[in-house]
C-alpha atoms as a PDB file:
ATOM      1  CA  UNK A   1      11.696   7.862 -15.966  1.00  0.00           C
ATOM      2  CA  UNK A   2       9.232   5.465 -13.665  1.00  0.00           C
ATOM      3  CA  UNK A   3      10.654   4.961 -10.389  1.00  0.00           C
ATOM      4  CA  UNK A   4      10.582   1.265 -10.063  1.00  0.00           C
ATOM      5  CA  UNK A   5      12.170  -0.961 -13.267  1.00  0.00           C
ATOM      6  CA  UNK A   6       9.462  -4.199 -13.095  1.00  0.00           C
ATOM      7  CA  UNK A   7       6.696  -5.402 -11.152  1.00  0.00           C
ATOM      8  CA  UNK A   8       8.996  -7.381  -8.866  1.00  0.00           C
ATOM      9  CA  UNK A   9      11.034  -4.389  -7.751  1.00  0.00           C
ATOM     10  CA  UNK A  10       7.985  -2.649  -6.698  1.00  0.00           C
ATOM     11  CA  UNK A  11       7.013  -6.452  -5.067  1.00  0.00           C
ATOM     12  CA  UNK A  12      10.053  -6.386  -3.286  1.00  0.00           C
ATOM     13  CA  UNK A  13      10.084  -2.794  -1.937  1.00  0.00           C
ATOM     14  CA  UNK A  14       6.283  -2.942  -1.110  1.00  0.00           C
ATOM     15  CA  UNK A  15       7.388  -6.808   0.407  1.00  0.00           C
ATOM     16  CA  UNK A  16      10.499  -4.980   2.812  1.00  0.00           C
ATOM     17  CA  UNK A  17       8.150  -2.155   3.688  1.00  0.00           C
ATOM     18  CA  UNK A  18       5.090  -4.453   5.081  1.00  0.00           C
ATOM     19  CA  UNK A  19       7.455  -6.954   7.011  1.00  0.00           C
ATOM     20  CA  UNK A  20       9.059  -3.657   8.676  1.00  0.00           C
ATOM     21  CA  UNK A  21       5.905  -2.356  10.198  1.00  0.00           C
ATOM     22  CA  UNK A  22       4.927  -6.173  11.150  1.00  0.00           C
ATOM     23  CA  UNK A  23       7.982  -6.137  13.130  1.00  0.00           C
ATOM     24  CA  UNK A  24       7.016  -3.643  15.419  1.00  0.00           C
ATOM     25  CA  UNK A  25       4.340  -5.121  17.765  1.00  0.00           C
ATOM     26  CA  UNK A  26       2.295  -1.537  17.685  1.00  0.00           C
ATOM     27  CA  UNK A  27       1.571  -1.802  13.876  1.00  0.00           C
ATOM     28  CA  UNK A  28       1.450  -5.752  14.039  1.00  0.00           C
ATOM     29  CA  UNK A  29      -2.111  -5.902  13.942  1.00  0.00           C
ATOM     30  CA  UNK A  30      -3.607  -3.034  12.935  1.00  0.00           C
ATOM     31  CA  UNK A  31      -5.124  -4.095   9.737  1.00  0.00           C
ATOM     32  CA  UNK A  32      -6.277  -7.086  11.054  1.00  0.00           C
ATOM     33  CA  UNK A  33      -8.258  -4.695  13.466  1.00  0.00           C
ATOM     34  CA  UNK A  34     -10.060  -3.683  10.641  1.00  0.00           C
ATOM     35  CA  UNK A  35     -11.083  -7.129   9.746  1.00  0.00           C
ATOM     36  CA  UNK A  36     -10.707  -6.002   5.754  1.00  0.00           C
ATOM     37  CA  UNK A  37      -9.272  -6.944   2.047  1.00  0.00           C
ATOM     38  CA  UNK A  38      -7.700  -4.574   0.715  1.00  0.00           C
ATOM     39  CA  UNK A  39      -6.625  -4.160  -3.008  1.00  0.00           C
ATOM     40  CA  UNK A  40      -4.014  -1.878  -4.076  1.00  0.00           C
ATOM     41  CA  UNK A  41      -3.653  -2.023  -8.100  1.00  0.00           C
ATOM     42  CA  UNK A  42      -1.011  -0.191  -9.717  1.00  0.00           C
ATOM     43  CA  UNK A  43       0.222   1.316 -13.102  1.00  0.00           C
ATOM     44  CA  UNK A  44       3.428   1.630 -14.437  1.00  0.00           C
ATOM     45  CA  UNK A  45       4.656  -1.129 -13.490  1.00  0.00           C
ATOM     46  CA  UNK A  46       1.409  -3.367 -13.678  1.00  0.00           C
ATOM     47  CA  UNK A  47       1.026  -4.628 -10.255  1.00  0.00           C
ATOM     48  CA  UNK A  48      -1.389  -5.743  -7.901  1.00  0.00           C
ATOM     49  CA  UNK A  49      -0.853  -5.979  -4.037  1.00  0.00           C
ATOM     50  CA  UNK A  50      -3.468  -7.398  -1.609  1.00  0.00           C
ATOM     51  CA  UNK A  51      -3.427  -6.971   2.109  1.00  0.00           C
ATOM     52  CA  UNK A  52      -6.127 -10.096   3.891  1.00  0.00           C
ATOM     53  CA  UNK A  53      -6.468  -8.382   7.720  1.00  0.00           C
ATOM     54  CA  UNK A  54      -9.493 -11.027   8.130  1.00  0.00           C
ATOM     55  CA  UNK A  55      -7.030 -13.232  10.298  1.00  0.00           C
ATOM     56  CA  UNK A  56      -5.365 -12.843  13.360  1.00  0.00           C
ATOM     57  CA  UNK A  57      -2.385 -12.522  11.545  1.00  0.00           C
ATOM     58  CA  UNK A  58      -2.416 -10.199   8.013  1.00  0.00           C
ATOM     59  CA  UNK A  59      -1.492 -12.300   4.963  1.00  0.00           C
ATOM     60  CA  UNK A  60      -0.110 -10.300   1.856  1.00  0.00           C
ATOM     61  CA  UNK A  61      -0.484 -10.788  -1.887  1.00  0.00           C
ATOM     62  CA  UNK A  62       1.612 -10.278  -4.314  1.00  0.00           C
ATOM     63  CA  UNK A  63       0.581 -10.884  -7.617  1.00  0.00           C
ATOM     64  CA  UNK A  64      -2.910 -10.993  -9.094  1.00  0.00           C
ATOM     65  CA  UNK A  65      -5.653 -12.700  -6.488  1.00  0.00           C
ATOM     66  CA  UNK A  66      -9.339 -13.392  -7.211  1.00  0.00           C
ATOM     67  CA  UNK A  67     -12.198 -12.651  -4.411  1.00  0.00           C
ATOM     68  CA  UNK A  68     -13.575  -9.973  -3.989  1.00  0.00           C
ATOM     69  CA  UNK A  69     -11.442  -6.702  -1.780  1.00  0.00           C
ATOM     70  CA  UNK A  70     -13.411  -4.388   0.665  1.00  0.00           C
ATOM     71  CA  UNK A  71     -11.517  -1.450  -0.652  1.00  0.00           C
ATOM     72  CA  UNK A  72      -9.654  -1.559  -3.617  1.00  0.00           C
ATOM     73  CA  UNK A  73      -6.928   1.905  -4.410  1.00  0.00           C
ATOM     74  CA  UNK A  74      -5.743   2.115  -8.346  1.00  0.00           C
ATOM     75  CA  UNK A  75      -2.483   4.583  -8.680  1.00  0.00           C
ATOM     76  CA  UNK A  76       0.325   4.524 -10.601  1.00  0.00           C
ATOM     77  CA  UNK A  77       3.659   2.771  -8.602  1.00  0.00           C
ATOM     78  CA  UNK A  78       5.509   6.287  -8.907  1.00  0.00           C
ATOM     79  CA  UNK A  79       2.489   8.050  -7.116  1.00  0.00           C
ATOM     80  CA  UNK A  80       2.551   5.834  -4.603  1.00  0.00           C
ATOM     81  CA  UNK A  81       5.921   6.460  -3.754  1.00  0.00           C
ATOM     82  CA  UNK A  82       5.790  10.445  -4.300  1.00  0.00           C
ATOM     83  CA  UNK A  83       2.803  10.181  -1.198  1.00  0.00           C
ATOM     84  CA  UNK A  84       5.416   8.065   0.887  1.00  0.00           C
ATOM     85  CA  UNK A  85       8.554  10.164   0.188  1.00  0.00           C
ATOM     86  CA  UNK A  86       6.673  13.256   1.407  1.00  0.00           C
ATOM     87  CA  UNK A  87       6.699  14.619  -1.921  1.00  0.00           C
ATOM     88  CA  UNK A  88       2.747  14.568  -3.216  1.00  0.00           C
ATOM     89  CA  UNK A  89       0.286  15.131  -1.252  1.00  0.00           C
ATOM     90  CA  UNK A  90      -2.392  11.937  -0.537  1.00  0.00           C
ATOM     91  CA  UNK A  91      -5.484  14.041   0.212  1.00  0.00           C
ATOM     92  CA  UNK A  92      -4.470  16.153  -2.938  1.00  0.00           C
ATOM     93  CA  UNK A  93      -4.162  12.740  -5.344  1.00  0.00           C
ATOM     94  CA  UNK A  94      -7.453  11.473  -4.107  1.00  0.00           C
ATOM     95  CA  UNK A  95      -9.384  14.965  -5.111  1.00  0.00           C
ATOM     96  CA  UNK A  96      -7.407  15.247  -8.512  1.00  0.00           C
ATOM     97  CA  UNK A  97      -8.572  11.919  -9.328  1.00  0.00           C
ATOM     98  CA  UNK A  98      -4.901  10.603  -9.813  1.00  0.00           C
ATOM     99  CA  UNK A  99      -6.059   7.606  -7.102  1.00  0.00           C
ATOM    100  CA  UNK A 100      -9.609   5.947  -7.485  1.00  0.00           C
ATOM    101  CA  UNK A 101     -11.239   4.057  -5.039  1.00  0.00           C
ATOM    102  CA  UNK A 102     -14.033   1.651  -4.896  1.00  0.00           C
ATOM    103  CA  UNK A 103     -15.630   0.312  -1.765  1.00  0.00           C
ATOM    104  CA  UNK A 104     -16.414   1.767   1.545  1.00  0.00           C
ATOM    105  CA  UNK A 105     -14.350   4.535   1.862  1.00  0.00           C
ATOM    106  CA  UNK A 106     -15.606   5.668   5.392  1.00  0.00           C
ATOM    107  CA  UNK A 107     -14.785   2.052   6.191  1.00  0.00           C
ATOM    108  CA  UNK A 108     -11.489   2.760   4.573  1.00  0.00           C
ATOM    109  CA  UNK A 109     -10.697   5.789   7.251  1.00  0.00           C
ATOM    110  CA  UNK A 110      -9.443   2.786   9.637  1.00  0.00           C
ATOM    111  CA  UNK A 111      -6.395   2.519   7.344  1.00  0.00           C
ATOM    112  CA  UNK A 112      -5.104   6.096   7.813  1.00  0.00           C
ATOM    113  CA  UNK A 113      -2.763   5.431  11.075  1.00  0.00           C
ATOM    114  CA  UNK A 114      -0.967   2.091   8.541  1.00  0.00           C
ATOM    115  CA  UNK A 115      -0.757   4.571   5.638  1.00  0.00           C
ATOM    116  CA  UNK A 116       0.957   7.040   8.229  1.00  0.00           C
ATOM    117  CA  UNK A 117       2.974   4.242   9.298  1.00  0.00           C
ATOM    118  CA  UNK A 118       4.454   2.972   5.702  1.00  0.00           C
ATOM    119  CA  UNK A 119       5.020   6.605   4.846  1.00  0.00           C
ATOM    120  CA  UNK A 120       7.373   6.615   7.929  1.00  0.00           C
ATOM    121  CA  UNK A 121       9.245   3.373   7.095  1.00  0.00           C
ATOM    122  CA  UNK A 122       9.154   3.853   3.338  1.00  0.00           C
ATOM    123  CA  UNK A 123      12.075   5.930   2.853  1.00  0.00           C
ATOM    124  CA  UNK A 124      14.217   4.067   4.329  1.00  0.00           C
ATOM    125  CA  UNK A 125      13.093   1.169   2.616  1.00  0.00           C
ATOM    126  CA  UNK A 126      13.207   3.125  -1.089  1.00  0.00           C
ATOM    127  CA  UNK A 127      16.946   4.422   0.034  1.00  0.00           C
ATOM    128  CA  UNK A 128      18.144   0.969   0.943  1.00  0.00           C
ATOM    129  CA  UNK A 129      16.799  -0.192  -3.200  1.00  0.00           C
ATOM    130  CA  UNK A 130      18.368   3.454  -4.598  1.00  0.00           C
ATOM    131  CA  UNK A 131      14.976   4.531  -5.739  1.00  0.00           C
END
């Protein structure tokens, strides 16, 4: 059974998750650092999640958005949330193809400290929603 029930659960979760680390002044700006777009697109539930870190201030996306990403990540929801909850490794995914990429992925490498820092938050989060 998928973990999340519809698009807007996984919205909501990803939504609770991103306004956490933005509350702590450390993680506040780190994408914007990286002065990058960043597409996440998802399977099972259909979903698409962009992160703008252009500003001084990161905007997120939920929903389809046109333009064009710096990095775009396709995964399904649940292995998004097996990486956060410790369970699947992300290094592992990425070499067994189970997470594709396209874009700079050297460029991408900026991103590893915010990854580190949802996976933190995230279960948490998924506990508070019973996932």
């Amino acid at each position: 059974m998928a973990v999340y029930d519809s698009d807007q659960q996984l919205y909501s979760v990803l939504q609770s998750v991103f306004e956490r680390l933005a509350s702590e002044p450390a993680n506040a700006d780190q994408l914007a650092k990286t002065n990058m777009v960043i597409r996440m697109n998802f399977t099972e539930p259909t979903a698409q999640v962009t992160l703008d870190g252009r500003e001084s201030e990161t905007e997120v996306y939920y929903g389809p958005t046109s333009g064009k990403a710096n990095m775009e990540f396709s995964m399904s929801a649940d292995l998004l949330h097996n990486i956060w909850m410790g369970e699947e490794s992300s290094s592992q995914a990425f070499f067994n193809g189970k997470i594709k990429t396209k874009g700079n992925f050297m460029k991408a490498m900026k991103l590893v400290d915010l990854f580190r820092e949802c996976e933190r938050v995230y279960p948490s989060v998924a506990a508070e929603y019973r996932l």
